[in-house]
C-alpha atoms as a PDB file:
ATOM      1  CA  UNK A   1       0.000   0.000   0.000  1.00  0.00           C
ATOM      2  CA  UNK A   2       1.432   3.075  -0.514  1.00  0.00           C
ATOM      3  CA  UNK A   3       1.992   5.734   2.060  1.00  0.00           C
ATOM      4  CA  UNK A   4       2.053   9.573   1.837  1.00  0.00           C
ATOM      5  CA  UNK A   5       3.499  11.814   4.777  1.00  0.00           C
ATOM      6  CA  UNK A   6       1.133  15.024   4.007  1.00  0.00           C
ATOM      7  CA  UNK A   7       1.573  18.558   5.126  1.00  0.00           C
ATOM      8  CA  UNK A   8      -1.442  20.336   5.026  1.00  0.00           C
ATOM      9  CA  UNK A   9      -1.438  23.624   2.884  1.00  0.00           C
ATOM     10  CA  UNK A  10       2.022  22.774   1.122  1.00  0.00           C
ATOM     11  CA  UNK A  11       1.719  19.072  -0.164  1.00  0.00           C
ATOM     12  CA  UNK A  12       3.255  15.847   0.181  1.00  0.00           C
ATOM     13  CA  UNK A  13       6.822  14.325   0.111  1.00  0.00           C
ATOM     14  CA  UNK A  14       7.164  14.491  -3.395  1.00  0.00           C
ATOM     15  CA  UNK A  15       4.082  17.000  -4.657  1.00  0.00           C
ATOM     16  CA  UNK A  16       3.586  20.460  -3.582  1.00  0.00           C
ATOM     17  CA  UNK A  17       0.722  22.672  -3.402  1.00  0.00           C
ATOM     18  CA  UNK A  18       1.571  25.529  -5.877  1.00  0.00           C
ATOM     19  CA  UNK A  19       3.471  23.285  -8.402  1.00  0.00           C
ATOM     20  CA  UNK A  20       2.892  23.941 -12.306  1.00  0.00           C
ATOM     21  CA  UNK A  21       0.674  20.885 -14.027  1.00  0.00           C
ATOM     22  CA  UNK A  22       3.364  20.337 -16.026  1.00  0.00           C
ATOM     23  CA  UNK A  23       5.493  19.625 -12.918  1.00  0.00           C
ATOM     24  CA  UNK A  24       3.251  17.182 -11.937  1.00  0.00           C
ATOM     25  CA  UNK A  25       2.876  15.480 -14.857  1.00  0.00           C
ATOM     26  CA  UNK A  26       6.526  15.121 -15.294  1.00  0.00           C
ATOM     27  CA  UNK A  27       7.152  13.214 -11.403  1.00  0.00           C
ATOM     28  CA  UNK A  28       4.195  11.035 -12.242  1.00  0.00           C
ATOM     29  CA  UNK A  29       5.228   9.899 -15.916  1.00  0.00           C
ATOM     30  CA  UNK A  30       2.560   8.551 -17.564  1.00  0.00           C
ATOM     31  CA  UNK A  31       1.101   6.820 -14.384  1.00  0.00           C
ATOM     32  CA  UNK A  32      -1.895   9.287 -14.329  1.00  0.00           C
ATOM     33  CA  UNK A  33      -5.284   9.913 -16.435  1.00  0.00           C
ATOM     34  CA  UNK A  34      -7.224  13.444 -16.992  1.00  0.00           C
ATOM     35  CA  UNK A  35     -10.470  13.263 -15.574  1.00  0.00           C
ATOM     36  CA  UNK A  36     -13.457  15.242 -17.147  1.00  0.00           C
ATOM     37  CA  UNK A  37     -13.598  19.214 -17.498  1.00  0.00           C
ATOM     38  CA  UNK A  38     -15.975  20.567 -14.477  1.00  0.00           C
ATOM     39  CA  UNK A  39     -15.070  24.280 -15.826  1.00  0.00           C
ATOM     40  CA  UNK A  40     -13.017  25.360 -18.306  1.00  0.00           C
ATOM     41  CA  UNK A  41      -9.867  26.619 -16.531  1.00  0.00           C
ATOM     42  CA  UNK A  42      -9.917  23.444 -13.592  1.00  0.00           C
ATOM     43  CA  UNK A  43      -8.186  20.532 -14.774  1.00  0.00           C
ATOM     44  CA  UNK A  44      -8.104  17.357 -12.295  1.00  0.00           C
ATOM     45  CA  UNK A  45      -5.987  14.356 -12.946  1.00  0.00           C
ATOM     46  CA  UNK A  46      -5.977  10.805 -11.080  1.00  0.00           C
ATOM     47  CA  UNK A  47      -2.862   8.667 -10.347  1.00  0.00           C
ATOM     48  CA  UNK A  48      -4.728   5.291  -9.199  1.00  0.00           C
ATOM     49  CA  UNK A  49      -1.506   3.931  -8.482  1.00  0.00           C
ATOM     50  CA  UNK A  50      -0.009   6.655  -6.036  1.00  0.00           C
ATOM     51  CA  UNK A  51      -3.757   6.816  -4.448  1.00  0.00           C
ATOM     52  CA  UNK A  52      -4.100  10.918  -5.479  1.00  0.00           C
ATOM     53  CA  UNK A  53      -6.423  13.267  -7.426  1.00  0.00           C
ATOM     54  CA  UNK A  54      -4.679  16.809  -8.080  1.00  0.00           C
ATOM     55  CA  UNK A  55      -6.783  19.621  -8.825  1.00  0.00           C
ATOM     56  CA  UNK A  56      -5.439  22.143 -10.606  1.00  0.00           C
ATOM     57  CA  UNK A  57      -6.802  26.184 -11.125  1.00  0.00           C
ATOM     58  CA  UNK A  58      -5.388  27.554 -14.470  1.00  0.00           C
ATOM     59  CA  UNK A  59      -2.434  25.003 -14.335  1.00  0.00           C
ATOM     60  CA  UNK A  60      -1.782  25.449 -10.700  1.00  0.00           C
ATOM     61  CA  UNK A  61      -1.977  23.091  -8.283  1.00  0.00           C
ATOM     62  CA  UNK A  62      -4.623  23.469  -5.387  1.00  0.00           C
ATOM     63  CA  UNK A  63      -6.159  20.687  -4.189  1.00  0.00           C
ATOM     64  CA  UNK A  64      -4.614  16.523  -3.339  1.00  0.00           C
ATOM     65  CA  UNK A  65      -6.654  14.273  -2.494  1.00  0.00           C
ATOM     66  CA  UNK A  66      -5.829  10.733  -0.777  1.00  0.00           C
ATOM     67  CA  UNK A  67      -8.038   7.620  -2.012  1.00  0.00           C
ATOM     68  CA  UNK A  68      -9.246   5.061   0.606  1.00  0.00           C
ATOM     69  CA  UNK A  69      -6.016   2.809  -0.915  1.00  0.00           C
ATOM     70  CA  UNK A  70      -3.582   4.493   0.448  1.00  0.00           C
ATOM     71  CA  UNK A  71      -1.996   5.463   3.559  1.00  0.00           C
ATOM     72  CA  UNK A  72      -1.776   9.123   4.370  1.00  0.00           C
ATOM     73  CA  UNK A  73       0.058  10.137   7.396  1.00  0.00           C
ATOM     74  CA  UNK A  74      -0.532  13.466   9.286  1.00  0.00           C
ATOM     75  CA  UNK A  75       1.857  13.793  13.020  1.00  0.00           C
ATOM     76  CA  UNK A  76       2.311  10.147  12.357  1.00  0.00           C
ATOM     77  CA  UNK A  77      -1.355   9.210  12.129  1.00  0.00           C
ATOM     78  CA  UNK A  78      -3.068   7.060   9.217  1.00  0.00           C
ATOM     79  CA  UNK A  79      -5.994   9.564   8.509  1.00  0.00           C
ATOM     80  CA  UNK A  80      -7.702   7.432   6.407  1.00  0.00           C
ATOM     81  CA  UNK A  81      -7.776   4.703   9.008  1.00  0.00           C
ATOM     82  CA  UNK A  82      -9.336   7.010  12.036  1.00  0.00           C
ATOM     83  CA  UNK A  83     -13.545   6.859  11.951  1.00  0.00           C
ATOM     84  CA  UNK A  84     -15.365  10.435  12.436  1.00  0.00           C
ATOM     85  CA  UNK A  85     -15.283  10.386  15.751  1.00  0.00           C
ATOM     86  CA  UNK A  86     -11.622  10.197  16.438  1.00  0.00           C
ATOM     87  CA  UNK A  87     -10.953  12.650  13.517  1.00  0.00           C
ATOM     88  CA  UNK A  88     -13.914  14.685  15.687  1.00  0.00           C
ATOM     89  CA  UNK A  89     -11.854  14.627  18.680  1.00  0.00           C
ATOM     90  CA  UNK A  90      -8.766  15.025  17.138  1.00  0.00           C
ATOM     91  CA  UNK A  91      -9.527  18.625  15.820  1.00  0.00           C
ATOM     92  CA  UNK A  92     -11.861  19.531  18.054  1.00  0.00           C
ATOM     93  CA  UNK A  93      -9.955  22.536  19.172  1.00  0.00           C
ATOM     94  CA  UNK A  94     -10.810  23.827  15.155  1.00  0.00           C
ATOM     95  CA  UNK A  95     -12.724  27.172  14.902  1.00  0.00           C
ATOM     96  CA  UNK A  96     -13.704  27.391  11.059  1.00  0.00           C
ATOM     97  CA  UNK A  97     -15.407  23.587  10.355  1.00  0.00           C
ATOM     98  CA  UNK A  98     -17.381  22.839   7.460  1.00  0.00           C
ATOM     99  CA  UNK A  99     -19.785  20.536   7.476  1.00  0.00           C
ATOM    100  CA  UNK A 100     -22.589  18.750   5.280  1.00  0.00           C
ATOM    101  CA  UNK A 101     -24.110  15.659   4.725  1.00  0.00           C
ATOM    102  CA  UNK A 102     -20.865  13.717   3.265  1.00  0.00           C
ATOM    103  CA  UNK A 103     -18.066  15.894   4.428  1.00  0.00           C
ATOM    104  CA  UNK A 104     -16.124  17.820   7.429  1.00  0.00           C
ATOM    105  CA  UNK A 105     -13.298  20.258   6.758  1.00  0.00           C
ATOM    106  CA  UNK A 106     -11.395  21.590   9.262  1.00  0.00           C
ATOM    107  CA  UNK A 107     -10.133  25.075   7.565  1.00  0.00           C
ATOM    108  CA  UNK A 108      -7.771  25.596  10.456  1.00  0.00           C
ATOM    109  CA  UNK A 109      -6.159  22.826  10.075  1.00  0.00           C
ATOM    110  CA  UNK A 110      -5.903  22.119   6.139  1.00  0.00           C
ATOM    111  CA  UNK A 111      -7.736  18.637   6.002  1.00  0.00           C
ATOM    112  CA  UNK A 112     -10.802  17.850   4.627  1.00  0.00           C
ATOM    113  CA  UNK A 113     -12.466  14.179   4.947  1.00  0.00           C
ATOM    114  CA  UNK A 114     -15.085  12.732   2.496  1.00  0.00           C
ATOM    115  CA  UNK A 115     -17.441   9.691   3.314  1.00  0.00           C
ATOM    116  CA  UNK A 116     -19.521   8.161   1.368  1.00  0.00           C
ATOM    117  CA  UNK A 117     -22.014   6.904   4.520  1.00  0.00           C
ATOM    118  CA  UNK A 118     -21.150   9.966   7.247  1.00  0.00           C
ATOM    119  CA  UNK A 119     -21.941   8.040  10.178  1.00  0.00           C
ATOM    120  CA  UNK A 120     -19.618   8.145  13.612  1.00  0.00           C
ATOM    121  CA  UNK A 121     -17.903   4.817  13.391  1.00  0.00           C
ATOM    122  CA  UNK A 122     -16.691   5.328   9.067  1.00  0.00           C
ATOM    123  CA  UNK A 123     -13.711   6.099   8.251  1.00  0.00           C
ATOM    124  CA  UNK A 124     -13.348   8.206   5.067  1.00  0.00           C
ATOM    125  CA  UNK A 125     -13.195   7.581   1.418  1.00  0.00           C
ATOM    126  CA  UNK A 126     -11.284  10.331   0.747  1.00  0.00           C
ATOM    127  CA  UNK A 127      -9.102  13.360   2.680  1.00  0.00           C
ATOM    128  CA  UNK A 128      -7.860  16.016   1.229  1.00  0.00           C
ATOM    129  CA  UNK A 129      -5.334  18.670   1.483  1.00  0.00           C
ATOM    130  CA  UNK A 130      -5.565  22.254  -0.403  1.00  0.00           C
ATOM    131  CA  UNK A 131      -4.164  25.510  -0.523  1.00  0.00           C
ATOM    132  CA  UNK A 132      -4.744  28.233   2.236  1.00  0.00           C
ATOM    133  CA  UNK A 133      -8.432  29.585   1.807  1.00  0.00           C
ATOM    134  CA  UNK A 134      -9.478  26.639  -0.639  1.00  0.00           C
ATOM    135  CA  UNK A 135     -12.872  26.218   0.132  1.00  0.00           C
ATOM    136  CA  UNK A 136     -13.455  30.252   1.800  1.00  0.00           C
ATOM    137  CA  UNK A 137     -12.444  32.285  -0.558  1.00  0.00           C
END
């Protein structure tokens, strides 16, 4: 399984939050695939064997996610293994949450957490980290 240290509003190990798509494209090799516009100047790729989705405003990356096969490590923590409740109580000194019916994103922090059945005791499909005002501005 393959594991990614994250550090929330600058990337991972190897990928960086800021970095050009072209930069991307060229530590990934072909080992990615373009996923559908959603608007003309967001382009999101997939890497299904490094676990990420990259979203990237007018060639500029903003946005990794982590898919449910891979390890992500934040302060030496598996993310993706904690349920909602421990990720609650982990970040539960977080002002600026946002919250609906299949996500939580702690804004403080830099983490956001997908589920596909938001109930206490899942852990997510999906966590994310993004650039600094991502989802507020």
């Amino acid at each position: 399984m393959r594991k990614h240290v994250i550090f929330p509003y600058k990337g991972t190990e190897e990928i960086n939050i800021g970095m050009s798509l072209e930069e991307v494209r060229s530590l990934l090799g072909n080992d990615f695939e373009n996923k559908p516009k959603v608007q003309d100047n967001i382009t999101e790729i997939v890497s299904f064997n490094n676990g990420i989705l990259l979203s990237f405003n007018n060639k500029i990356l903003e946005y990794i996610g982590f898919l449910k096969n891979v390890e992500a490590y934040f302060n030496g923590i598996n993310m993706l293994s904690l349920t909602l409740a421990q990720i609650r109580q982990l970040f539960v000194n977080d002002v600026n949450i946002i919250e609906d019916d299949s996500s939580i994103i702690f804004e403080d922090t830099g983490l956001s957490f997908y589920f596909s059945d938001k109930e206490e005791n899942n852990t997510p499909d999906e966590m994310s980290i993004f650039k600094k005002n991502y989802y507020t501005s």
